[in-house]
Protein backbone atom coordinates (compact mmCIF):
# COMPACT_ATOMS: atom_id res chain seq x y z
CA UNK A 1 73.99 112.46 117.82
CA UNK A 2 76.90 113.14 114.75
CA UNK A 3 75.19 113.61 111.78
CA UNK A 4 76.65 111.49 109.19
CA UNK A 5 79.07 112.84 106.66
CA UNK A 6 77.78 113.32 103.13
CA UNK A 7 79.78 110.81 100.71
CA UNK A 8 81.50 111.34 96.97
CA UNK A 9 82.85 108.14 95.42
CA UNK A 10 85.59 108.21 92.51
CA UNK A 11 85.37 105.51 89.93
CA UNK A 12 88.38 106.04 87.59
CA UNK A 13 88.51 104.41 84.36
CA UNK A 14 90.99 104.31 81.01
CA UNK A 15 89.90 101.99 78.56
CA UNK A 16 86.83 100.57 76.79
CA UNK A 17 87.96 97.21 77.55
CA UNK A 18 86.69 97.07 80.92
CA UNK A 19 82.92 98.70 79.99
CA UNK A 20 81.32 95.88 81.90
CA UNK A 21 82.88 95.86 84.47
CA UNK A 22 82.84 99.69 84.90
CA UNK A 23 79.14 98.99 84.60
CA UNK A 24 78.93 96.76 87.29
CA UNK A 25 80.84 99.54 89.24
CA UNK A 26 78.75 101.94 89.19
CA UNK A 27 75.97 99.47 89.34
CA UNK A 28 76.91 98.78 93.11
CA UNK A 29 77.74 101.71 93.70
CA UNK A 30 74.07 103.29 93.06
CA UNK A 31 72.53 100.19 95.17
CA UNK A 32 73.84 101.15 98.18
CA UNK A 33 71.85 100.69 100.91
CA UNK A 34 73.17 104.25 102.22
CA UNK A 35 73.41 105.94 98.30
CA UNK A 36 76.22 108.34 98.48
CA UNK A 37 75.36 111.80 97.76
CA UNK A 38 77.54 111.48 94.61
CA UNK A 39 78.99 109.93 92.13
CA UNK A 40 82.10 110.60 89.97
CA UNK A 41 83.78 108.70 86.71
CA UNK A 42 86.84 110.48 85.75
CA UNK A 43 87.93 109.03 82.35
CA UNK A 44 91.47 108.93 81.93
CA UNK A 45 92.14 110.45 78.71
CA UNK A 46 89.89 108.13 76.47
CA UNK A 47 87.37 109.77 74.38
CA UNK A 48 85.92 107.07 73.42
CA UNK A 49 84.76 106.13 76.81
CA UNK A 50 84.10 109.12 77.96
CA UNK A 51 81.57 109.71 75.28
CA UNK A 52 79.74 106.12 76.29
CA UNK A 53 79.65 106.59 79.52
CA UNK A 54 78.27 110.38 79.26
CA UNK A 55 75.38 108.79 76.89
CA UNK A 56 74.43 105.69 78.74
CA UNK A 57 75.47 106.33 82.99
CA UNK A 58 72.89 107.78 83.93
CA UNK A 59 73.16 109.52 87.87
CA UNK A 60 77.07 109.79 87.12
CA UNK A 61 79.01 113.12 86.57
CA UNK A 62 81.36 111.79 84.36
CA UNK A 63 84.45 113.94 83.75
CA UNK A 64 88.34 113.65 81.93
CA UNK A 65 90.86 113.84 83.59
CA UNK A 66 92.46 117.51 83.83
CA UNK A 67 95.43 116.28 84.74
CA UNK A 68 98.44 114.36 84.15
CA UNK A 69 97.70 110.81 82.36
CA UNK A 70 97.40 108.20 84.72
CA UNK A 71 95.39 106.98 87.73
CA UNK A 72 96.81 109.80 90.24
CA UNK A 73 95.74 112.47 88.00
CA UNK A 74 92.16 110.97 87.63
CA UNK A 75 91.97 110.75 90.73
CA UNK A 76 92.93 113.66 91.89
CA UNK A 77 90.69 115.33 89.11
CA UNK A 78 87.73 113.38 91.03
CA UNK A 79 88.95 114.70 94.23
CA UNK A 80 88.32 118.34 93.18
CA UNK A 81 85.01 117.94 91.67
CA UNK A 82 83.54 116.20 94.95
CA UNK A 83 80.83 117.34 97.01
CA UNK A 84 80.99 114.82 99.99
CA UNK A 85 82.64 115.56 103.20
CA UNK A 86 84.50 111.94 102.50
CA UNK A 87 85.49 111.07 99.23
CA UNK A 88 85.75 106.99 98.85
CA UNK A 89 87.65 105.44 95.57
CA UNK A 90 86.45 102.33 94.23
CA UNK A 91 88.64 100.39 90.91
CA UNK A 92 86.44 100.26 87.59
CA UNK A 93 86.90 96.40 87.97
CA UNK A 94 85.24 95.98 91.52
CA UNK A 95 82.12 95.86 92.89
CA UNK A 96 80.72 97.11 96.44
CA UNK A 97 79.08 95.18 99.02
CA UNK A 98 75.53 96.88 99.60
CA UNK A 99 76.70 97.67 103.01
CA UNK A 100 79.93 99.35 101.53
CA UNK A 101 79.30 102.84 101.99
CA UNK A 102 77.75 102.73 104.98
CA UNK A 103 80.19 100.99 106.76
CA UNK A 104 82.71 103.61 105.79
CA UNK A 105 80.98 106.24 106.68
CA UNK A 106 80.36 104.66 110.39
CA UNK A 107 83.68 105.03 111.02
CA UNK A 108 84.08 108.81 110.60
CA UNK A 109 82.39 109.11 113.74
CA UNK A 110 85.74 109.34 115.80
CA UNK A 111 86.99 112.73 114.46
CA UNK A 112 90.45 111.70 114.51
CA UNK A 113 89.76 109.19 111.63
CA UNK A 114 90.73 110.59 108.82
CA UNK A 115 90.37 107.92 106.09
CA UNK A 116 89.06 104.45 106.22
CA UNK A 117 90.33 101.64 104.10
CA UNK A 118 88.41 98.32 103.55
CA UNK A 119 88.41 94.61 102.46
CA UNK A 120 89.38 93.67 98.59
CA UNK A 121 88.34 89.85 98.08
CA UNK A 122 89.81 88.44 94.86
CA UNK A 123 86.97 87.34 91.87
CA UNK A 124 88.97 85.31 90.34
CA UNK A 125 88.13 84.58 86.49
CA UNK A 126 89.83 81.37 86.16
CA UNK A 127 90.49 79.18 89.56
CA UNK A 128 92.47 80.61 91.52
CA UNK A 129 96.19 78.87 91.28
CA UNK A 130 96.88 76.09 93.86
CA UNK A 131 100.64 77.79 93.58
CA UNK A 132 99.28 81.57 94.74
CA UNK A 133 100.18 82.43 98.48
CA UNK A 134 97.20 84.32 100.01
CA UNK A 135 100.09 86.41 101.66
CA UNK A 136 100.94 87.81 98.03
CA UNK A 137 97.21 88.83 97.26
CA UNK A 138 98.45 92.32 97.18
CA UNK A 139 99.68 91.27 93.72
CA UNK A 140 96.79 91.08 91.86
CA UNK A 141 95.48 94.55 94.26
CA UNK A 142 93.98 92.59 97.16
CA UNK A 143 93.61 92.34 100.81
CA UNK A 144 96.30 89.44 101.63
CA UNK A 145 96.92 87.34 104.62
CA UNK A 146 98.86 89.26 107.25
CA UNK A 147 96.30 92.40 107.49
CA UNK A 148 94.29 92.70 110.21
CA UNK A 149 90.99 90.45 110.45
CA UNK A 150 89.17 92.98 112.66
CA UNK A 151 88.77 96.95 112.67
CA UNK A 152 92.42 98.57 112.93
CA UNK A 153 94.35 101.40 112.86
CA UNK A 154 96.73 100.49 109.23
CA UNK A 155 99.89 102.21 107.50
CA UNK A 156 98.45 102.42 104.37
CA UNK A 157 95.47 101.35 102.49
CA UNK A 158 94.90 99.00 99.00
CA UNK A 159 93.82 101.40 96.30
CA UNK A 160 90.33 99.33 95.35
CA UNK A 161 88.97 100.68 98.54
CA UNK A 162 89.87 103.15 100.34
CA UNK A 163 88.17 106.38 101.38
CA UNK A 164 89.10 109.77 102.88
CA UNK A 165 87.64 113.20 104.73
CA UNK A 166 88.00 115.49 101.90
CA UNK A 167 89.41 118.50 104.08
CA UNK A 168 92.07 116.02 105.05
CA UNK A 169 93.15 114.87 101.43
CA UNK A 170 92.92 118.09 99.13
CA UNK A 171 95.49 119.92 102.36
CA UNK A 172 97.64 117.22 101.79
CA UNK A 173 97.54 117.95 98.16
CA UNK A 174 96.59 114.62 96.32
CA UNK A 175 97.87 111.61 94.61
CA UNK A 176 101.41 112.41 93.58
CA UNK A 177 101.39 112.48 89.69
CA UNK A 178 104.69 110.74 89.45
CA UNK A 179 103.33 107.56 91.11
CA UNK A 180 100.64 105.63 89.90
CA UNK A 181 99.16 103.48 87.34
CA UNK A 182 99.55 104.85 83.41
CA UNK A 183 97.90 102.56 81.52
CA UNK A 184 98.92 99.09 81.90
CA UNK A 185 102.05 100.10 83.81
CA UNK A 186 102.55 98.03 86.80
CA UNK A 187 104.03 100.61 89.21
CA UNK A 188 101.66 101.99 92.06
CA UNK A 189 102.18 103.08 95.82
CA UNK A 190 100.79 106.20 95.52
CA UNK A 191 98.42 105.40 98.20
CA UNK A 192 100.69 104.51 100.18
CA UNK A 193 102.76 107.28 100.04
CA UNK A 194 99.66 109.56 100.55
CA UNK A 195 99.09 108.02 103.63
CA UNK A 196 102.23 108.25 105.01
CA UNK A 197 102.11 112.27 104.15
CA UNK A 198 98.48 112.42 105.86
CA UNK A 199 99.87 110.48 108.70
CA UNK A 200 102.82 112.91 108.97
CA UNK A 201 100.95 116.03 109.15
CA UNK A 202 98.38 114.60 111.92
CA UNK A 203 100.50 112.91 114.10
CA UNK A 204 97.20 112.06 115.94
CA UNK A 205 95.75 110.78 112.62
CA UNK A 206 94.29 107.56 112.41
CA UNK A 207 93.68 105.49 109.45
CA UNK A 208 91.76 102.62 110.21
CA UNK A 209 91.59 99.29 108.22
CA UNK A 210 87.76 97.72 108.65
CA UNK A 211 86.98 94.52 107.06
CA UNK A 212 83.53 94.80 107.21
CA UNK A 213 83.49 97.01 104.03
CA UNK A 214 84.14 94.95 101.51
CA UNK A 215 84.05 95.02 97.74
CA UNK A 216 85.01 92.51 95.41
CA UNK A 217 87.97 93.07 92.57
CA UNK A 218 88.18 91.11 89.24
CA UNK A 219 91.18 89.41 88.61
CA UNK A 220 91.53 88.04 84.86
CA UNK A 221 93.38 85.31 84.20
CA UNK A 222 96.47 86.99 82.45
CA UNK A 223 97.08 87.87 85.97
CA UNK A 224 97.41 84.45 87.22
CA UNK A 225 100.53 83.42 85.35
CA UNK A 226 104.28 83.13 86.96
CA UNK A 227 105.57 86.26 84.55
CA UNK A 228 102.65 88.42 86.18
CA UNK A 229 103.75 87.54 89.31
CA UNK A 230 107.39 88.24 88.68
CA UNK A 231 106.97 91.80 87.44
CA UNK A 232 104.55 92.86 90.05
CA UNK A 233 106.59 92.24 92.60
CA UNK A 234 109.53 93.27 90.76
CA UNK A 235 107.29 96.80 89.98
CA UNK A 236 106.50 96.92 93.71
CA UNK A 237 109.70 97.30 94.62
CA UNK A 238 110.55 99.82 92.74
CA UNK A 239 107.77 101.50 93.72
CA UNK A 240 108.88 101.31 97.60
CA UNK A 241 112.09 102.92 96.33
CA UNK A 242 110.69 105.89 95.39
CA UNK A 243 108.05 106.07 98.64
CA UNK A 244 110.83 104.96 101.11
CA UNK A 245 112.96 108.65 99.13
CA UNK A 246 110.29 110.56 99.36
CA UNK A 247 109.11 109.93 102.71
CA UNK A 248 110.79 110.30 106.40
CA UNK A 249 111.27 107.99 109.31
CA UNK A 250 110.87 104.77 110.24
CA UNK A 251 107.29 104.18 109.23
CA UNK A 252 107.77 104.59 105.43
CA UNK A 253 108.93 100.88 105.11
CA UNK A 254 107.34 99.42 108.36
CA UNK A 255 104.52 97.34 107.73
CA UNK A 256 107.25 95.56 105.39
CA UNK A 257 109.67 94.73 107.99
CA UNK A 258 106.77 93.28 109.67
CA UNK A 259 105.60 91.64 107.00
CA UNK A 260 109.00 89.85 106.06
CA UNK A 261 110.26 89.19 109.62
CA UNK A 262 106.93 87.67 110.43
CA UNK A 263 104.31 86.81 108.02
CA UNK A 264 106.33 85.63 105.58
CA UNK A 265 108.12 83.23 107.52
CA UNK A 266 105.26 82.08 108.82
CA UNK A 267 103.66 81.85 105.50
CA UNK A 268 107.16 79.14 104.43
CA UNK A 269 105.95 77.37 107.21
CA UNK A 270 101.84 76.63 106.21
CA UNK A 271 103.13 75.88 102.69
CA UNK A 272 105.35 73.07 103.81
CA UNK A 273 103.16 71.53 106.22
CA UNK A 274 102.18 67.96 105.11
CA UNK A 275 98.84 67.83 103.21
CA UNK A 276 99.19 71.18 101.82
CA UNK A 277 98.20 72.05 98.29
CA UNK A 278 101.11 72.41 95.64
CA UNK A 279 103.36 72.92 98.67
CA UNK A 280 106.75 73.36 96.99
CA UNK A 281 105.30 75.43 94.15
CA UNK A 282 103.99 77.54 96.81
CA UNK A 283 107.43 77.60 98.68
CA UNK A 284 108.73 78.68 94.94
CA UNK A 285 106.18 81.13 94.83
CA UNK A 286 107.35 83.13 98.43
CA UNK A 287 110.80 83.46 97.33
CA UNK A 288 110.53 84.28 94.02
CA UNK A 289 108.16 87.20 94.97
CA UNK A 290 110.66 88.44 98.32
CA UNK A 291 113.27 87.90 95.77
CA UNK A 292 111.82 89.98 92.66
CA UNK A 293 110.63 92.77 95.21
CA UNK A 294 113.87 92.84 96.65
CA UNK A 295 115.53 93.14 93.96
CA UNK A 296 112.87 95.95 92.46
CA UNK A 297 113.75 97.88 95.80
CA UNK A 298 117.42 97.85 95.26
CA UNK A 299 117.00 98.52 91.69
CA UNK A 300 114.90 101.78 92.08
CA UNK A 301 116.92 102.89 95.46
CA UNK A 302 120.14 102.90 93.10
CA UNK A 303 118.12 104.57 90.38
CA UNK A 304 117.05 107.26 93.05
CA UNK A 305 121.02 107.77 94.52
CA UNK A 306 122.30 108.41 91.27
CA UNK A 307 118.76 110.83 90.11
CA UNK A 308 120.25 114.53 89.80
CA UNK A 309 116.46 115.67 90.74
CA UNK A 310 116.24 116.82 93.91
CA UNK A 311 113.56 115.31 96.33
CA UNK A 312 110.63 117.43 96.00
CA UNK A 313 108.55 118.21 99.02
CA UNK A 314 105.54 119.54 100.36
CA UNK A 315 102.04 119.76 98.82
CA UNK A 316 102.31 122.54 96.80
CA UNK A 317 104.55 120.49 94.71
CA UNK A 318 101.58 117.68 94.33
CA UNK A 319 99.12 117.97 91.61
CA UNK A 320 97.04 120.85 92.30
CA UNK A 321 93.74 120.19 94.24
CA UNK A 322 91.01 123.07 94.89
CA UNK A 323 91.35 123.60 98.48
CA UNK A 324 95.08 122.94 98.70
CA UNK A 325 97.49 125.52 99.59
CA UNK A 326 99.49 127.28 97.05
């Protein structure tokens, strides 16, 4: 019988604002009913925090973040200080089901999985809005209607949860530092685009999407408003720019071809079905977001054409991670 792998999980955090929920974080995190072996805070440049949650998190290594600002960096800071054969990330502003880490971890049992990526239910602080489409959940950094509803190999997984074999992730070299969160900057993908470089190097790779480990995300009410909306999707576009540049072949954009030529449409068709809630709000709601990310992705693909910096490549030009080549 495989002996289970020993388990590090990254909570990153950047402002003071969210202490409670960081709290609850760890919290659930701790009450596992498998504990992982460890557990790191990286603070994103915030000494304020850092100095809180050194003094009152107890069973936490908290650290800064040695590298560039922003959530790759952290991350990839927590990446090199872990001791767990997988390394799981979990958002300062979610909280873990108690079966959460050992659900993960079941899954490493097929040796070609090399990262696991779970379910991210929305805890909404106001109701949610009749207007939302469950297909644009991904907006506010949750699972969405059109993702599998059973184990499955995925493209790419949602940043709240996600987890990967550490061999696997510090040889790929990390969260690229020029994607990512900084601060309250909208722009993300980075986990997408490390997948798609994991995926590339293991053609036999498999990153599997299971449901059954599930956390739950806060999402505060300034992120329930029409302008949110807008400039998410907007920001998501132009983050696809830069992922569909820096990566090669078909698969850097395909789970969005399937997702327009199929849930989407589909999605049009529930929200206009008689008896539906807020049904032409709702109809709004799908174009405006296909428009705004469209128009993101053009946006940032005409930004890249006319960039004068050349398309870097290969890990050594990530952010440095021990155990990465040179």
């Amino acid at each position: 019988m495989n002996t289970a792998p020993s388990l590090s999980v990254v909570v990153c955090a950047y402002t003071l604002d969210r202490w409670e929920d960081l709290q609850a974080a760890i919290t659930s995190v701790q009450s596992q009913r498998r504990p992982p072996d460890d557990v790191v805070l990286v603070v994103d440049h915030c000494p304020e925090l850092h100095r809180l949650a050194d003094r009152l998190l107890h069973g936490v290594r908290v650290l800064p973040n040695q590298q560039h600002k922003g959530l790759s960096g952290a991350r990839n800071t927590g990446v090199e200080a872990a001791v767990g054969d997988v390394v799981a990330f979990l958002d300062d502003d979610a909280t873990a089901h108690p079966s959460w880490a050992d659900r993960l971890l079941a899954d490493y049992r097929d040796p070609r999985v090399l990262g696991v990526g779970g379910l991210v239910v929305p805890w909404w602080e106001t109701d949610r809005p009749a207007w939302f489409p469950l297909e644009f959940d991904w907006v506010v950094g949750c699972s969405y209607r059109g993702l599998p509803e059973e184990r499955a190999p995925i493209r790419n997984f949602i940043g709240a949860n996600m987890s990967f074999r550490t061999d696997a992730l510090r040889t790929a070299g990390g969260f690229r530092s020029d994607l990512g969160r900084v601060g309250t900057r909208p722009l993300g993908c980075e986990e997408t685009e490390l997948c798609l470089r994991i995926s590339s190097r293991r053609p036999d790779a498999v990153l599997l999407y299971d449901p059954s480990a599930a956390v739950r995300h806060r999402v505060p009410a300034a992120r329930t408003t029409w302008s949110y909306f807008r400039s998410r999707c907007y920001a998501e576009g132009l983050s696809k720019a830069l992922v569909a540049r820096y990566s090669d072949g078909p698969a850097a954009l395909s789970s969005e071809r399937a997702y327009l030529t199929s849930t989407i449409p589909r999605a049009f068709r529930e929200a206009l079905r008689p008896g539906r809630s807020a049904p032409v709000r709702t109809a709004l709601a799908l174009a405006l977001g296909v428009g705004a990310t469209a128009l993101g992705y053009v946006v940032g693909s005409v930004r890249a054409r006319r960039s004068t910096v050349p398309v870097p490549a290969g890990p050594a030009y990530h952010a440095p991670v021990k155990g990465s080549p040179a």
